[in-house]
N, C-alpha and C. Protein backbone atom coordinates (compact mmCIF):
# COMPACT_ATOMS: atom_id res chain seq x y z
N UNK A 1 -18.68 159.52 180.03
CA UNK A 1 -17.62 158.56 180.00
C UNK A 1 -17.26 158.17 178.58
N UNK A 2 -18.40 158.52 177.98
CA UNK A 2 -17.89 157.64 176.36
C UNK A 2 -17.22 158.95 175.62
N UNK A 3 -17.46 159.96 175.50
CA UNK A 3 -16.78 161.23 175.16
C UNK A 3 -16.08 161.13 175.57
N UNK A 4 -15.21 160.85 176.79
CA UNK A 4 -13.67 160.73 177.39
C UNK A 4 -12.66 159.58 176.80
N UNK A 5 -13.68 158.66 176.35
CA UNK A 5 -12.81 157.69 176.02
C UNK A 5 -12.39 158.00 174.32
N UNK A 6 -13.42 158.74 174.34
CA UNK A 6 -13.27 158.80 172.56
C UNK A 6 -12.42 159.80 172.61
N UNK A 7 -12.12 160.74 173.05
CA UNK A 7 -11.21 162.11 173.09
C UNK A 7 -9.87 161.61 173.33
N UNK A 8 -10.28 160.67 174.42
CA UNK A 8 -8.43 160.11 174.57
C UNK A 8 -7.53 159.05 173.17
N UNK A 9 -9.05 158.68 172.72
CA UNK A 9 -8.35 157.77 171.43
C UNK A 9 -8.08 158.56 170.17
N UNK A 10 -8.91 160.09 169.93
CA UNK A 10 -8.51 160.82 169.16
C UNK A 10 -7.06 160.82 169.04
N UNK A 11 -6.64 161.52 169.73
CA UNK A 11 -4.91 162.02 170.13
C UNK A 11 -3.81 161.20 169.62
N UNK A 12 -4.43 159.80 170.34
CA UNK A 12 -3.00 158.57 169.93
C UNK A 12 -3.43 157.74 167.80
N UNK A 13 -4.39 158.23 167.72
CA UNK A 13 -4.61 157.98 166.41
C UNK A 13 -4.53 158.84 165.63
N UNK A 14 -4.79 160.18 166.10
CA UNK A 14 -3.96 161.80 165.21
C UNK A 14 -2.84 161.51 164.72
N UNK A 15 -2.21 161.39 166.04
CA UNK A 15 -0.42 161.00 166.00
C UNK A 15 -0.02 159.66 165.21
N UNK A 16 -1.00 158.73 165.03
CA UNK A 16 -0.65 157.68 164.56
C UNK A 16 -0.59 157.76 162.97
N UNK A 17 -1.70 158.90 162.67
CA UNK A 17 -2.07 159.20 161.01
C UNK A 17 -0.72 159.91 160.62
N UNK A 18 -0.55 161.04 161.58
CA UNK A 18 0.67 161.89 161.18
C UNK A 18 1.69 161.29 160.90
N UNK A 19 2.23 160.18 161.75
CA UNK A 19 3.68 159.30 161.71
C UNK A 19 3.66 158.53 160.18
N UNK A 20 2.31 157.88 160.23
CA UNK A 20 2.10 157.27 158.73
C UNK A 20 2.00 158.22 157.56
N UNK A 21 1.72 159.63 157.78
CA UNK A 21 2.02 160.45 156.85
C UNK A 21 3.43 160.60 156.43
N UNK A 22 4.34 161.43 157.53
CA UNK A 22 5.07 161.48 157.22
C UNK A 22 6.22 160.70 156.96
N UNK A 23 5.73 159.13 156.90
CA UNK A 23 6.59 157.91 156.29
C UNK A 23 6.26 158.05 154.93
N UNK A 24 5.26 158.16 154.19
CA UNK A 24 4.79 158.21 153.29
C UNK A 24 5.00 159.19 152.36
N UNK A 25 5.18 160.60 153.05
CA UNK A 25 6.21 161.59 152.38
C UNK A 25 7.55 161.58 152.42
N UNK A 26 8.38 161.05 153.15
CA UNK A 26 9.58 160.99 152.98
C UNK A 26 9.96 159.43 151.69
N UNK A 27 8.87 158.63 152.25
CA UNK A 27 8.89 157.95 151.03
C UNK A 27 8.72 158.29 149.28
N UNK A 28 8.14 159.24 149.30
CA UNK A 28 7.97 159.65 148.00
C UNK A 28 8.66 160.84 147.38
N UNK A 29 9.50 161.25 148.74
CA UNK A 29 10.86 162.20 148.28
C UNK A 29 11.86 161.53 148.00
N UNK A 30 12.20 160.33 148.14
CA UNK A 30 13.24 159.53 148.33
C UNK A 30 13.23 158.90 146.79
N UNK A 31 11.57 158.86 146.46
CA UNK A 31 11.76 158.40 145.02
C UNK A 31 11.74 159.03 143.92
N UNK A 32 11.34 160.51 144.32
CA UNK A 32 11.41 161.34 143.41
C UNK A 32 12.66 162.02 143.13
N UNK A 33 14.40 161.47 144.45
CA UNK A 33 14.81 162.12 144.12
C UNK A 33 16.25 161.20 143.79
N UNK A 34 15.64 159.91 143.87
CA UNK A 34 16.84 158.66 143.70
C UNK A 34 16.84 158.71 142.00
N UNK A 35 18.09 158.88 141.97
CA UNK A 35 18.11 158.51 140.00
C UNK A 35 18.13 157.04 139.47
N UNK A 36 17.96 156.50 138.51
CA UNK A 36 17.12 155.19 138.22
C UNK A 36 18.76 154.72 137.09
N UNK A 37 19.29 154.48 137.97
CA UNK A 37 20.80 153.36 136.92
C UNK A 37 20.45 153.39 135.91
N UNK A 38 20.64 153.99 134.75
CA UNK A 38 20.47 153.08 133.48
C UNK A 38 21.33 153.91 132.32
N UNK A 39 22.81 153.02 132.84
CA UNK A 39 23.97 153.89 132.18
C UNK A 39 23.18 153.34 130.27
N UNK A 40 24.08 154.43 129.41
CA UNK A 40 24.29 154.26 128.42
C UNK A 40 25.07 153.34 127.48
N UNK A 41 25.00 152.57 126.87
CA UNK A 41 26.18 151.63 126.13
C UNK A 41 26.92 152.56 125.29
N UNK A 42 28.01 152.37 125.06
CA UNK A 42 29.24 152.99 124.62
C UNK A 42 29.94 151.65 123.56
N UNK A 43 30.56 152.19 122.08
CA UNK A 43 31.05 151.39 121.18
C UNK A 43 32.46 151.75 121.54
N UNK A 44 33.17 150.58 121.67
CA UNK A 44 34.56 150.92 121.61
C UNK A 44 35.06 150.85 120.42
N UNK A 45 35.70 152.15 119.61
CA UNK A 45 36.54 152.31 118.58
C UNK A 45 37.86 151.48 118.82
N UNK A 46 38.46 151.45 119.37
CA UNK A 46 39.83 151.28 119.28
C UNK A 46 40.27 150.81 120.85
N UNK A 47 40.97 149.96 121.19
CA UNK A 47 42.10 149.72 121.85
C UNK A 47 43.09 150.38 121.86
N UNK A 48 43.59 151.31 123.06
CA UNK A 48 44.81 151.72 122.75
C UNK A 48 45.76 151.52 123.63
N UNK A 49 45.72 150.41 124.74
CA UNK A 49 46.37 149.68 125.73
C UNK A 49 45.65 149.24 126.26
N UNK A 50 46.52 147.95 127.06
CA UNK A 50 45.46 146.95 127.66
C UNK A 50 45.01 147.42 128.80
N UNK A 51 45.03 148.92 128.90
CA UNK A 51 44.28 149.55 130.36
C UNK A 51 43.25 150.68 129.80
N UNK A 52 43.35 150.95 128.30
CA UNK A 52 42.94 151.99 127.56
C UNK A 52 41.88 152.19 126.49
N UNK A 53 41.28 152.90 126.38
CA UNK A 53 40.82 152.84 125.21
C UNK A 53 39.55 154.03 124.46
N UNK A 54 39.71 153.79 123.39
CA UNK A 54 38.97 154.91 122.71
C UNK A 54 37.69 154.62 122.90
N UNK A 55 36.16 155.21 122.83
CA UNK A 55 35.08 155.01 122.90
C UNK A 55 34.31 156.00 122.55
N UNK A 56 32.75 155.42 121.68
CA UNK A 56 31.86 156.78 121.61
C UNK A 56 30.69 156.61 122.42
N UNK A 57 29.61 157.49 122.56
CA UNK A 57 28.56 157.51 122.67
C UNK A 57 27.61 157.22 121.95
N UNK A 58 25.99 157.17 121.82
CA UNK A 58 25.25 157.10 121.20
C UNK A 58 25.28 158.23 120.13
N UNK A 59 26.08 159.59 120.27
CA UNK A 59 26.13 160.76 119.68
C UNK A 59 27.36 160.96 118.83
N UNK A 60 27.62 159.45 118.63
CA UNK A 60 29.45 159.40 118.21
C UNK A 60 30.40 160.31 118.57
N UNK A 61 30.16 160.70 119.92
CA UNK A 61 31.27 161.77 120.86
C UNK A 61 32.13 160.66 121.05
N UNK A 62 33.45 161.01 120.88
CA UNK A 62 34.19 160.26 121.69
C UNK A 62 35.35 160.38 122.56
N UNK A 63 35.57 159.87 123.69
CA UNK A 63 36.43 159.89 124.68
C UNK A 63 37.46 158.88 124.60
N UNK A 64 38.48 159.16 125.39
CA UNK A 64 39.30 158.45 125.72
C UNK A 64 39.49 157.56 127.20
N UNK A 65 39.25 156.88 127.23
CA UNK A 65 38.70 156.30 129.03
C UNK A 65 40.35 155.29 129.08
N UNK A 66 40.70 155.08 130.74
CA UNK A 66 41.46 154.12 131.34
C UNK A 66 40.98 153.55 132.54
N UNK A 67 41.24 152.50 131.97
CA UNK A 67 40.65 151.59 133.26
C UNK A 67 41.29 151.73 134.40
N UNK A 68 40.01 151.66 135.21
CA UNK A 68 40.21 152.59 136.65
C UNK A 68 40.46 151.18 137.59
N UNK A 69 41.64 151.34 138.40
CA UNK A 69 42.31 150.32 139.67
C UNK A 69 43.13 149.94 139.36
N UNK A 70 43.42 149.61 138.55
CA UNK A 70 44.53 148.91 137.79
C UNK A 70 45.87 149.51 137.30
N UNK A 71 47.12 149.00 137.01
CA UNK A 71 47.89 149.71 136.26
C UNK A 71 48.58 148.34 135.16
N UNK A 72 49.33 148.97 134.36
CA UNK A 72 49.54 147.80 133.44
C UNK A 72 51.50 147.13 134.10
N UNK A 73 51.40 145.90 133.70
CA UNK A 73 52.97 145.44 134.48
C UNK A 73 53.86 145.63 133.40
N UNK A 74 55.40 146.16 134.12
CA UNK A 74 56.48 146.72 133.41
C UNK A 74 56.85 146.52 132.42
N UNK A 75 57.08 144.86 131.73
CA UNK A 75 57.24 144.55 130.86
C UNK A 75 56.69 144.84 129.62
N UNK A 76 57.10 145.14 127.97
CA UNK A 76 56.74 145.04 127.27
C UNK A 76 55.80 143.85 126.80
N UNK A 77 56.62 142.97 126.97
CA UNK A 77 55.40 141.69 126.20
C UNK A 77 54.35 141.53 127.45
N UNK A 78 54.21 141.83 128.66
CA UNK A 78 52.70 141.43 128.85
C UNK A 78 52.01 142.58 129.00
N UNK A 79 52.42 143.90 128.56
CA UNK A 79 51.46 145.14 127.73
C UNK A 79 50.96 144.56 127.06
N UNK A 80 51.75 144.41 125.82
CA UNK A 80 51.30 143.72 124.56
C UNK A 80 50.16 142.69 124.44
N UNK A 81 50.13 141.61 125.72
CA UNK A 81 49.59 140.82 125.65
C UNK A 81 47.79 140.99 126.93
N UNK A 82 48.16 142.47 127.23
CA UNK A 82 46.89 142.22 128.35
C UNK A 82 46.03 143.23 126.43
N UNK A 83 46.78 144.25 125.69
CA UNK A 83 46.22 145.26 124.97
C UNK A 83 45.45 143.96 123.88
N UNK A 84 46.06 142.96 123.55
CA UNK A 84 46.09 141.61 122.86
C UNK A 84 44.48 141.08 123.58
N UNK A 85 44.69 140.97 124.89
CA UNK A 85 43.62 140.02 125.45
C UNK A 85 42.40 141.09 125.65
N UNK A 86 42.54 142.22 125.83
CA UNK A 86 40.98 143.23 125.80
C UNK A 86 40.88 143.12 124.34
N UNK A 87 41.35 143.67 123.45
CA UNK A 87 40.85 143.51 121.87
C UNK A 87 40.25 142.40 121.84
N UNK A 88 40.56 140.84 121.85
CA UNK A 88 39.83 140.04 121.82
C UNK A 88 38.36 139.91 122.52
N UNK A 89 38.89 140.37 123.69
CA UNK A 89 37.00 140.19 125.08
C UNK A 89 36.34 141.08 123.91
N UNK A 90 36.95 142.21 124.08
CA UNK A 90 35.60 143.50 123.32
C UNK A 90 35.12 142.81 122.32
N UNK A 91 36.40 142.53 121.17
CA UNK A 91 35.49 141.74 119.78
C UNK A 91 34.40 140.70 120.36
N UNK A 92 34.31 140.18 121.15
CA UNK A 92 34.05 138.60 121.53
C UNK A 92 32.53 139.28 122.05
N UNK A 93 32.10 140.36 122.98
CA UNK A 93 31.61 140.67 123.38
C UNK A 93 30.76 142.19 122.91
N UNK A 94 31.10 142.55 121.63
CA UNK A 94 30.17 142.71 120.69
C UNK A 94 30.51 144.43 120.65
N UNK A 95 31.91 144.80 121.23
CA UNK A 95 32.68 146.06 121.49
C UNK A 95 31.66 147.26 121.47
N UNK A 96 30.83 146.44 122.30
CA UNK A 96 30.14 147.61 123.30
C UNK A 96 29.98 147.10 124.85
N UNK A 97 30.54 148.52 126.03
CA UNK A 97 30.26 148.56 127.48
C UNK A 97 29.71 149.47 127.89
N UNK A 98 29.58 149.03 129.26
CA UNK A 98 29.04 150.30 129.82
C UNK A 98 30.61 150.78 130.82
N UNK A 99 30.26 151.95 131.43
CA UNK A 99 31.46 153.17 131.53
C UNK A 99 30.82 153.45 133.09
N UNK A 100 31.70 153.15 134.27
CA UNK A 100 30.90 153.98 135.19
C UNK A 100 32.45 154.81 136.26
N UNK A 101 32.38 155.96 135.62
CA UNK A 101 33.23 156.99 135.91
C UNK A 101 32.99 157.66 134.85
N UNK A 102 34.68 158.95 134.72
CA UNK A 102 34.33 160.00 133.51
C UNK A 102 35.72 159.44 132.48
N UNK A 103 36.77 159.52 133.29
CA UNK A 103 38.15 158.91 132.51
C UNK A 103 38.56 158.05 132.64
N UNK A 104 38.28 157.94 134.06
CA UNK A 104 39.00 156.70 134.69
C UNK A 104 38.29 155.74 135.25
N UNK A 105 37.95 154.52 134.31
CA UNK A 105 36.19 153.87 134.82
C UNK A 105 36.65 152.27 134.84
N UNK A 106 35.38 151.98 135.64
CA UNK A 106 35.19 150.72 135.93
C UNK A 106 34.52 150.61 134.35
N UNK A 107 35.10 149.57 133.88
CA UNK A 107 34.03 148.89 132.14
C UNK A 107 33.72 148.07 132.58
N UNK A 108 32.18 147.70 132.29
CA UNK A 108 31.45 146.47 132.13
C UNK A 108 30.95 146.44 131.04
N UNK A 109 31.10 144.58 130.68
CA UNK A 109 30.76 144.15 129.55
C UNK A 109 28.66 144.44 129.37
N UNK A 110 27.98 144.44 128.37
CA UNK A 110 26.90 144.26 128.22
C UNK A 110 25.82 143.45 129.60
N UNK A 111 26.66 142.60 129.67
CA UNK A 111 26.13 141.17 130.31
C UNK A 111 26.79 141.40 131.81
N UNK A 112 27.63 142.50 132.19
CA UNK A 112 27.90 142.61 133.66
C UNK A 112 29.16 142.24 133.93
N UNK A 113 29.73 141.72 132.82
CA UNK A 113 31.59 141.55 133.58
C UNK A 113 32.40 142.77 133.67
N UNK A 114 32.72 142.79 134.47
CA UNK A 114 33.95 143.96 134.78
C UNK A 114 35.31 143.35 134.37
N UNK A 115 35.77 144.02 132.94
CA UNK A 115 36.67 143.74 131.98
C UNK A 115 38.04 144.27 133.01
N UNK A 116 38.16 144.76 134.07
CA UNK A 116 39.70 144.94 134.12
C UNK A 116 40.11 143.90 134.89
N UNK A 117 38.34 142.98 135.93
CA UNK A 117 38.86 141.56 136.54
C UNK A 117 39.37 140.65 136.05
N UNK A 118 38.37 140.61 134.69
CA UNK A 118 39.42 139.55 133.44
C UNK A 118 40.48 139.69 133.32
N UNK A 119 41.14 140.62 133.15
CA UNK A 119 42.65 140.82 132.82
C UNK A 119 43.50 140.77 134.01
N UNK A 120 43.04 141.17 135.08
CA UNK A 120 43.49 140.97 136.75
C UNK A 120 43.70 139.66 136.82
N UNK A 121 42.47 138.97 136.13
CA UNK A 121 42.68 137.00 136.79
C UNK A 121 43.67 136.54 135.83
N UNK A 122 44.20 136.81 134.72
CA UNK A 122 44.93 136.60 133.42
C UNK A 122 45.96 136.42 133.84
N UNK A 123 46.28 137.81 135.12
CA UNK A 123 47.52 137.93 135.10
C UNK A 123 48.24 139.01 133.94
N UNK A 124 47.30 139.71 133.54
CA UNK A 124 47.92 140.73 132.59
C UNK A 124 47.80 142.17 132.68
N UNK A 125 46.78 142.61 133.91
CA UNK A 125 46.92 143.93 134.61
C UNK A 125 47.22 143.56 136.01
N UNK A 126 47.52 144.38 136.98
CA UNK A 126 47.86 144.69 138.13
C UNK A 126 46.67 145.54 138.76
N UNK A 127 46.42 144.63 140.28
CA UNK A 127 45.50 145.86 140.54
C UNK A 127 46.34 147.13 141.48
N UNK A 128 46.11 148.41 141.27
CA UNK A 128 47.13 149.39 141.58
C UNK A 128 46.31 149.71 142.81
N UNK A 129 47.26 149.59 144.20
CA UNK A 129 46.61 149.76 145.63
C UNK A 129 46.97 151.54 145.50
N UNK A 130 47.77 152.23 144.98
CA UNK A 130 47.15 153.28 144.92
C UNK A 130 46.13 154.15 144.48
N UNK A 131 45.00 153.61 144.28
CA UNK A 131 43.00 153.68 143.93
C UNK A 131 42.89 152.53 145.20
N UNK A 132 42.98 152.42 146.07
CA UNK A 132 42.06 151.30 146.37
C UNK A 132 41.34 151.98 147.10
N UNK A 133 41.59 153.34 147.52
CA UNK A 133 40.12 154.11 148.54
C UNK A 133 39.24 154.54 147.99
N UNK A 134 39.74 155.02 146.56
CA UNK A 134 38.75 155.19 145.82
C UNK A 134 38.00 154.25 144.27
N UNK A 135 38.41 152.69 144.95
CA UNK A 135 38.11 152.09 143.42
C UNK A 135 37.07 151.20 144.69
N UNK A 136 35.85 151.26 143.97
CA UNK A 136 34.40 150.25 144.75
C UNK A 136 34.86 148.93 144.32
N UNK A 137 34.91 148.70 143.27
CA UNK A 137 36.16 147.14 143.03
C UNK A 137 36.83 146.74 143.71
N UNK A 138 37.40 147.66 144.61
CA UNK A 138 39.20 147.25 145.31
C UNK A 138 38.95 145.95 145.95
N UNK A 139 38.22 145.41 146.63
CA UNK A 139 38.58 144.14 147.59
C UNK A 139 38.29 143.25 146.72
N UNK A 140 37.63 142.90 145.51
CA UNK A 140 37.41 141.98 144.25
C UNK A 140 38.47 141.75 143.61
N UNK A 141 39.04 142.74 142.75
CA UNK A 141 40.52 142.89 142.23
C UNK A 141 41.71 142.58 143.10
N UNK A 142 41.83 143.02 144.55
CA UNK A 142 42.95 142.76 144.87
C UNK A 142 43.00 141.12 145.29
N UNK A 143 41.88 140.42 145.72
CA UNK A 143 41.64 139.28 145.97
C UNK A 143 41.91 138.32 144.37
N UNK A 144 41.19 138.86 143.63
CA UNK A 144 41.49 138.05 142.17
C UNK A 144 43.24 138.11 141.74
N UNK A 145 43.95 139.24 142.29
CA UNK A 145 45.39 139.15 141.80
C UNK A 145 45.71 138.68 142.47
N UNK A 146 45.67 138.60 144.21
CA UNK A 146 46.01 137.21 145.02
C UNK A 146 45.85 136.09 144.38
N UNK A 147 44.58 136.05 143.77
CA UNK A 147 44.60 134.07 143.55
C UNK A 147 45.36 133.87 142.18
N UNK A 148 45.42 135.16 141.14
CA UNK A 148 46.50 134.66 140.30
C UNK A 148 48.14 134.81 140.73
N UNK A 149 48.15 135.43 141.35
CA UNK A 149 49.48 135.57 141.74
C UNK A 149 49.87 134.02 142.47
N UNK A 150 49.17 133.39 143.20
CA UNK A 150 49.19 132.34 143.82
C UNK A 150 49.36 130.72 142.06
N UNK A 151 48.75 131.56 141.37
CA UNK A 151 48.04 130.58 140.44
C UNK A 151 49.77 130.55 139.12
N UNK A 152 49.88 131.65 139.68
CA UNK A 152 51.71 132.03 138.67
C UNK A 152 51.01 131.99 137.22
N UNK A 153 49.86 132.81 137.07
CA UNK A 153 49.77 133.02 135.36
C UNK A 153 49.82 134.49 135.25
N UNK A 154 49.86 134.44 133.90
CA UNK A 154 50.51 135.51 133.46
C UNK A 154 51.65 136.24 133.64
N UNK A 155 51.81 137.03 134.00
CA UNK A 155 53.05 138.32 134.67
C UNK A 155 53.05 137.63 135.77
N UNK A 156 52.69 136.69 136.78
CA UNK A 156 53.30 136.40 137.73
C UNK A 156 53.91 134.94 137.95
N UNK A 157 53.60 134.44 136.42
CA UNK A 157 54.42 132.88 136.09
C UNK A 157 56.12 133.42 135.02
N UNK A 158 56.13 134.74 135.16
CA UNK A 158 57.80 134.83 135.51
C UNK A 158 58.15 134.93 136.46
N UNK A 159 58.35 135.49 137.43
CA UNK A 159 58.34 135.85 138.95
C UNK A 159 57.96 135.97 139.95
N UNK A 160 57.88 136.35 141.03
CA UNK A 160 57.24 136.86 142.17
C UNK A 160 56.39 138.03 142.18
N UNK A 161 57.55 138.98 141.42
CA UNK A 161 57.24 140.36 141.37
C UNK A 161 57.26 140.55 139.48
N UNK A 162 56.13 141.23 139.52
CA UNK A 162 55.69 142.21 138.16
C UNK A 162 57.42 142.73 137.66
């Protein structure tokens, strides 16, 4: 009787080791094969619109990046004035971000702001609903140009419409 009982508890504790095994290996594939965030900081050279801009690497490569969701509003003077208001953030913020795309990127400041919301809440970019399937931002941005649009600053304290 005691050999029977022990034979029957073998089986459900085999199976019990195996299940905990193979949690334990899929756990350690999962970490061997997740990559670990840790974009690079990038110096911005130059401003070259308030949606634009020049940038290097640690290798002084440099690219040309545009800020991704956004587009800039028709007018000349509030070009002028969103290209006006990023020159200032960058100086202010030590004209280095991080970059997460290849051309067309979301910028964040050092410290985690996403520089095209600033200019979205300003009222001096537009967020462009043609990216919104592909911008991870989209429901942040389009909500922040709601509340300035509501708020009539910037490009939308001339009008209704951009």
């Amino acid at each position: 009787m005691v050999s029977k009982s022990f034979h029957s508890l073998k089986l459900p504790a085999l199976l019990l080791l195996l299940f905990l095994a193979s949690l334990w290996m899929r756990r350690q594939q999962a970490s061997e094969t997740r990559v670990e965030r840790n974009p690079a900081a990038y110096d911005v050279m130059q401003v070259l619109a308030g949606d634009a801009m020049l940038v290097a690497d640690a290798k002084s490569v440099k690219r040309q990046v545009r800020l991704a969701c956004v587009v800039l509003p028709q007018q000349q003077r509030w070009r002028n004035r969103a290209k006006q208001q990023l020159t200032e953030r960058l100086q202010q913020l030590g004209n280095q971000v991080y970059l997460d795309g290849e051309q067309t990127v979301l910028v964040h400041s050092l410290s985690g702001e996403l520089l095209q919301l600033t200019l979205v809440e300003a009222g001096l970019l537009l967020a462009d609903p043609t990216t919104a399937k592909a911008c991870p931002a989209w429901e942040t941005i389009a909500l922040v140009e709601q509340r300035a649009r509501q708020q009539r600053v910037g490009v939308w304290s001339d009008r209704a419409d951009p």
